[in-house]
Protein backbone atom coordinates (compact mmCIF):
# COMPACT_ATOMS: atom_id res chain seq x y z
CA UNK A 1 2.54 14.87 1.14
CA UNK A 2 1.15 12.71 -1.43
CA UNK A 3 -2.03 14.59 -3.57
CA UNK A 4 -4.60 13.31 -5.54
CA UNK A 5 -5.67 16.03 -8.13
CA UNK A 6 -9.31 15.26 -9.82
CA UNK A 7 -8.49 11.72 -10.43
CA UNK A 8 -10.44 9.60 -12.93
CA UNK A 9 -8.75 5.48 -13.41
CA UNK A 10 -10.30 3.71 -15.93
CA UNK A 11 -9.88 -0.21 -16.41
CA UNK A 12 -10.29 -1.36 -19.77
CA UNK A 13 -12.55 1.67 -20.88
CA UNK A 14 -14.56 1.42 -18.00
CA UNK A 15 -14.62 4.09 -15.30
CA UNK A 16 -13.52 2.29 -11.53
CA UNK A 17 -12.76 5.97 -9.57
CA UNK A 18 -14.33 9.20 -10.53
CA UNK A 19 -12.98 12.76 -9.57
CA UNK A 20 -10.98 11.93 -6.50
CA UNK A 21 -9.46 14.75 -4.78
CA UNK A 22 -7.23 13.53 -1.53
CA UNK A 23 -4.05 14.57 0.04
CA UNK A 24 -2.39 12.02 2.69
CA UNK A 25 0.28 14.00 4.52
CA UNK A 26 3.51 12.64 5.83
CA UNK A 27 3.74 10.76 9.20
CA UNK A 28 0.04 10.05 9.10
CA UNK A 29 -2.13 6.27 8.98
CA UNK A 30 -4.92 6.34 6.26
CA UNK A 31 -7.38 3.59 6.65
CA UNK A 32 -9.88 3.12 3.51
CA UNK A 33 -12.35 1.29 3.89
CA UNK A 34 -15.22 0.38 1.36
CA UNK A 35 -17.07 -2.53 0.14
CA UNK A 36 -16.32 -5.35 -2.47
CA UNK A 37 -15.85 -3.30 -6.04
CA UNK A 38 -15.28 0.06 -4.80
CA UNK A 39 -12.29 1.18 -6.20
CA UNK A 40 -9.93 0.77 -3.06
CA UNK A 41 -7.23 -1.49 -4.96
CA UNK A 42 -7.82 0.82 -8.47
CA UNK A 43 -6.78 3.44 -6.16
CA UNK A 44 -4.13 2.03 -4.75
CA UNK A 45 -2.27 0.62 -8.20
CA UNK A 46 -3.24 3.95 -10.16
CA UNK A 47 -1.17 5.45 -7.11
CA UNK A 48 1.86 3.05 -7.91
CA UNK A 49 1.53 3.49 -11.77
CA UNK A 50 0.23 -0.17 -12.75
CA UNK A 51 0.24 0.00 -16.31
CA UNK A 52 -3.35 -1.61 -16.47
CA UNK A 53 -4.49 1.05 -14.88
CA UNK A 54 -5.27 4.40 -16.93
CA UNK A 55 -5.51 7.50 -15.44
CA UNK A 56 -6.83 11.11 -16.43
CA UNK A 57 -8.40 14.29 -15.50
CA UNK A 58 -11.85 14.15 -14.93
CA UNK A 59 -12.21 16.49 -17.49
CA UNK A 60 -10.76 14.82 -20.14
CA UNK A 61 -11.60 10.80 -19.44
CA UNK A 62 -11.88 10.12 -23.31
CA UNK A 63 -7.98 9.97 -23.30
CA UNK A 64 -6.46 6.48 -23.29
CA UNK A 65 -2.69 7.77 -22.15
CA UNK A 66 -2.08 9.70 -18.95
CA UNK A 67 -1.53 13.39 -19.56
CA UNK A 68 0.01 16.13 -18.73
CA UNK A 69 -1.49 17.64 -15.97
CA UNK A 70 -0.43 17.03 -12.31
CA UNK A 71 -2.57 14.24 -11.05
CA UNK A 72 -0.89 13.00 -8.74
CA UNK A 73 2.14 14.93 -7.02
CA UNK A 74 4.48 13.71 -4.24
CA UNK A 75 5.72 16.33 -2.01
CA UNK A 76 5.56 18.56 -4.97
CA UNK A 77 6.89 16.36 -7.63
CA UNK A 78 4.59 15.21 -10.86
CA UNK A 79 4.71 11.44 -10.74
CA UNK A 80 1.47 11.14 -12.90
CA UNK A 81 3.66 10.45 -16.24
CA UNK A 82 6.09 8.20 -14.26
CA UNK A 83 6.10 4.37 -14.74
CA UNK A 84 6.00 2.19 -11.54
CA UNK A 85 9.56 1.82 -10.92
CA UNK A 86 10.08 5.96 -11.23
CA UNK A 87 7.16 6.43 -8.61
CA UNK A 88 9.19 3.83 -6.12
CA UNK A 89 12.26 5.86 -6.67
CA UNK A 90 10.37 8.62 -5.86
CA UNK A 91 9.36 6.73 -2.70
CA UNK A 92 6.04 5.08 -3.20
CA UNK A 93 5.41 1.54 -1.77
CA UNK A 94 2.79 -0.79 -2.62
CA UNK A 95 2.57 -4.34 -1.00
CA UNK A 96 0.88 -7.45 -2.98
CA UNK A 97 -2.91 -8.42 -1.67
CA UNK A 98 -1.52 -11.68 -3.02
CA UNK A 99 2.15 -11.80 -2.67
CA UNK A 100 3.82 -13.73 -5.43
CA UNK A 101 6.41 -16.61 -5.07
CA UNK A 102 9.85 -16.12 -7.21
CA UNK A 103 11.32 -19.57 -8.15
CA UNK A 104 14.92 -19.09 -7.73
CA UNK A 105 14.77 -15.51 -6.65
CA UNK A 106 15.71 -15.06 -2.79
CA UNK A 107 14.46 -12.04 -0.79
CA UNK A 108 18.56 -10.47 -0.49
CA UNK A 109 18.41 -10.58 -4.20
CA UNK A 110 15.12 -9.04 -4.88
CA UNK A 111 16.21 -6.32 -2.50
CA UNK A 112 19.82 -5.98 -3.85
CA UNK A 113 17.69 -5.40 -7.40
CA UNK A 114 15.10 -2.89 -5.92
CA UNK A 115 17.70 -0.88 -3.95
CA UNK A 116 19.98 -0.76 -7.15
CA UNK A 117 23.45 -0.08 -5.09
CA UNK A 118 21.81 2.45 -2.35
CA UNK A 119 22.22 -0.48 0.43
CA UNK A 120 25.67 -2.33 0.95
CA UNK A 121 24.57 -6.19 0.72
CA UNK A 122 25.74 -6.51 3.86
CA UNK A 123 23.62 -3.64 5.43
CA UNK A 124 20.63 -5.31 3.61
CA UNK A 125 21.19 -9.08 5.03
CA UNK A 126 21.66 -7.52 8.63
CA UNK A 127 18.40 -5.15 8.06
CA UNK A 128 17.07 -8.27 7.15
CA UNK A 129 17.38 -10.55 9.72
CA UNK A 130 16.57 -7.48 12.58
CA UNK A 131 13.16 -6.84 10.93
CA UNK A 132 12.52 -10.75 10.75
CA UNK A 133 13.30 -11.58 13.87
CA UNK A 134 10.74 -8.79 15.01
CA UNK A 135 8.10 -9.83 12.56
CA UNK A 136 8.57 -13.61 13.90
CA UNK A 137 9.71 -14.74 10.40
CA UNK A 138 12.31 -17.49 10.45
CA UNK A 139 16.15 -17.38 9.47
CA UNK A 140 14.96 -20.92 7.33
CA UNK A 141 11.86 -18.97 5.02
CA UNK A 142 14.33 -15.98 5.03
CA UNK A 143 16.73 -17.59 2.91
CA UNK A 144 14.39 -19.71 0.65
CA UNK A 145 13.20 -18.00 -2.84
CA UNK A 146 11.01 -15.55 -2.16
CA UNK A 147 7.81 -16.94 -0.69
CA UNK A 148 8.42 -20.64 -1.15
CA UNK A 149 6.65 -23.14 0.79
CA UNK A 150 5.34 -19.74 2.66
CA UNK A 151 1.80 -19.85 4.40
CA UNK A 152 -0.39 -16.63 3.95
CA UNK A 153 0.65 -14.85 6.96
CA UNK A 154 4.42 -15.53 6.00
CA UNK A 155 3.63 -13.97 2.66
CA UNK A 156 2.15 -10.91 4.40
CA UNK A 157 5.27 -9.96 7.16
CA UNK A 158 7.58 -10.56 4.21
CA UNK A 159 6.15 -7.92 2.65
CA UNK A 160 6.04 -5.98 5.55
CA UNK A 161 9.80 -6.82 5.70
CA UNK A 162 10.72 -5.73 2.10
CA UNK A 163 8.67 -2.24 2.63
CA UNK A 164 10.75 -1.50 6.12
CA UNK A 165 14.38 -2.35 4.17
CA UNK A 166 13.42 -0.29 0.98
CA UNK A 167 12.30 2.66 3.52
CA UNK A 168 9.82 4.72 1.23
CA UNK A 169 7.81 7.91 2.18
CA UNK A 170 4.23 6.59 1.60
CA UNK A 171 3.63 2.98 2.01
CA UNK A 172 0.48 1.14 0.63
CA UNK A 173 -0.56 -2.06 2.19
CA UNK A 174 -3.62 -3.40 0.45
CA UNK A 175 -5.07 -5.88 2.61
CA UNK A 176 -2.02 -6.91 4.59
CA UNK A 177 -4.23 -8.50 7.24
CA UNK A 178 -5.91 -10.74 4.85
CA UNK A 179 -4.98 -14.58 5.80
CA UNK A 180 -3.37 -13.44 9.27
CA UNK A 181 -3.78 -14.94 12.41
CA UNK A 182 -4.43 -12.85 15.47
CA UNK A 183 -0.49 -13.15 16.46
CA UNK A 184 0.65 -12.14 13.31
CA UNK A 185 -1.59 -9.31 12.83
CA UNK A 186 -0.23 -7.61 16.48
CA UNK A 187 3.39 -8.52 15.14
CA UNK A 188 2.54 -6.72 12.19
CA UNK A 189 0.87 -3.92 13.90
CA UNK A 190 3.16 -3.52 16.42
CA UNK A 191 6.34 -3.87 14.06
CA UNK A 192 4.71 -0.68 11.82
CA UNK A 193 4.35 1.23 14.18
CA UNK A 194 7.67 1.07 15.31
CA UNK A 195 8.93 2.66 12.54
CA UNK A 196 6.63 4.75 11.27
CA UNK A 197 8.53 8.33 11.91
CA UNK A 198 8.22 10.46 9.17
CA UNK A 199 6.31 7.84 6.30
CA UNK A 200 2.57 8.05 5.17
CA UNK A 201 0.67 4.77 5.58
CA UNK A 202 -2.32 4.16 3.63
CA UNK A 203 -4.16 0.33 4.64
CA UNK A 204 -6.62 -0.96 3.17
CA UNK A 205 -8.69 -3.19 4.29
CA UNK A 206 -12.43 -4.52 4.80
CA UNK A 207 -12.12 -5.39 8.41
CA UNK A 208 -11.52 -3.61 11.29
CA UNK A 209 -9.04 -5.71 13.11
CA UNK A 210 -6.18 -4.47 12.04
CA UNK A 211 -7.07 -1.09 13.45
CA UNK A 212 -7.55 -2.08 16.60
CA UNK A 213 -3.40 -2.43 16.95
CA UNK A 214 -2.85 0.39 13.93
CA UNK A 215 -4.64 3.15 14.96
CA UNK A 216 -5.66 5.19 11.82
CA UNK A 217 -5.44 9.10 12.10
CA UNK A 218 -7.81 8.62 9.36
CA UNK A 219 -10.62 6.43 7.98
CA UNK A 220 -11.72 6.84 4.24
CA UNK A 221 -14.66 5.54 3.32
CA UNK A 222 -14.72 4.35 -0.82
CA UNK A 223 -17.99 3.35 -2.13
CA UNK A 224 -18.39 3.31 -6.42
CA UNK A 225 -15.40 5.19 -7.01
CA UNK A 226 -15.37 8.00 -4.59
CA UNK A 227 -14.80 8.41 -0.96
CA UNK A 228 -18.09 9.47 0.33
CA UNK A 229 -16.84 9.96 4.47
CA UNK A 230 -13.87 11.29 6.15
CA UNK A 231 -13.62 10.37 9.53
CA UNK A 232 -11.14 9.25 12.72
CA UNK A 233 -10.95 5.92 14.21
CA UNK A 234 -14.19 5.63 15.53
CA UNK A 235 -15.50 5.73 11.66
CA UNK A 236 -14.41 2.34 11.69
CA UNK A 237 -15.86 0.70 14.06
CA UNK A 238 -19.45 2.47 13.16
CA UNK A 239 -18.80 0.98 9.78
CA UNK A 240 -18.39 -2.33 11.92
CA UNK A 241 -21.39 -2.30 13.74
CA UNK A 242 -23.67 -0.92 10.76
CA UNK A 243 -22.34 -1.60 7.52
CA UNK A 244 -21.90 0.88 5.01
CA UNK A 245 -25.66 1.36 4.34
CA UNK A 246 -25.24 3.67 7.35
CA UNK A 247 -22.43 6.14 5.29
């Protein structure tokens, strides 16, 4: 279970989410949902640690450092002083909304890095070419440097790829269905939930297209800051046909 406790992110002294209180519990699908400037990527990089990103207690925003208190708590661990690559050992995933290229850095490297001797190479490379031949991604793009040459759908399942291989508990995937094609997107779909026993997935998106494959058990609504509606599937497809002005 991953718990928000009275969470306050600030971006360069300005205030993005206000006194969020949340718990996402293991083996569920979050879906939040909000309009453009709402906090939904804040969230989701204050959740990773992104050092750009400041967090506090809503009681105490005029601090410029994290503090003390227990912010946010993984299955009843304190990550809220933890830098990104503690959280991820902790078993927090957070996929790019634009995935980067590495000149010179192939995806079996990047992985051997991550995984830092808890995957033989060999175990990685097979893992590798199973999840990419279910994701559609070719044995050519595979072995390029990361990305290279990659269209934005490519990007996307390679990401998908690299969060299946590094197997955390709670996976973030902020806007993964951005620059997909219909095929992809039920690849992708259809390749998460395949192995989703036992992990917390929170997307985030603006549309609802990628729920009609990934059923949410959940759909979080984010509008300045704070999520104003808690609902099930069908939240999401009232925010379709209304817009948020009907939240």
């Amino acid at each position: 279970m991953l718990q928000l406790n009275n969470l306050t992110v600030s971006v360069e002294d300005k205030i993005i989410i206000k006194d969020l209180n949340f718990e996402f519990e293991s083996g569920k699908t979050y879906a939040i949902m909000g309009p453009n400037g709402s906090g939904k990527s804040t969230l989701a990089n204050a959740m990773m640690g992104h050092p750009a990103y400041i967090i506090h207690h809503a009681s105490d925003v005029s601090r410029q450092t994290p503090n003390n208190k227990d912010l946010i708590v993984l299955d009843g661990k304190n990550l809220t002083e933890m830098e990104s690559n503690k959280r991820s050992d902790e078993g927090i995933f957070l996929s790019f909304q634009s995935p980067l290229t590495l000149s010179g850095v192939r995806v079996y490297q990047l992985l051997q890095l991550a995984l830092n001797g808890k995957k033989d190479p060999l175990q990685i490379r097979h893992e590798a070419k199973k999840y990419a031949k279910e994701l559609g991604i070719s044995e050519e793009l595979l072995g390029r440097p990361l990305n290279e040459g990659a269209s934005g759908g490519e990007r996307k399942k390679m990401e998908v790829l690299q969060a299946a291989i590094l197997d955390k508990k709670v996976l973030i995937f902020d806007e993964v269905d951005t620059g997909v094609d219909v095929d992809s997107l039920k690849q992708i779909s259809k390749f998460l939930i395949k192995y989703k026993k036992n992990k917390t997935y929170i997307v985030i998106t603006h549309y609802n297209r990628i729920l009609h494959y990934l059923k949410p058990d959940y759909v979080l609504v984010m509008i300045s800051g704070k999520i104003v509606k808690v609902g099930g599937a069908d939240l999401a497809y009232e925010i379709e046909k209304n817009g948020y002005t009907s939240i």
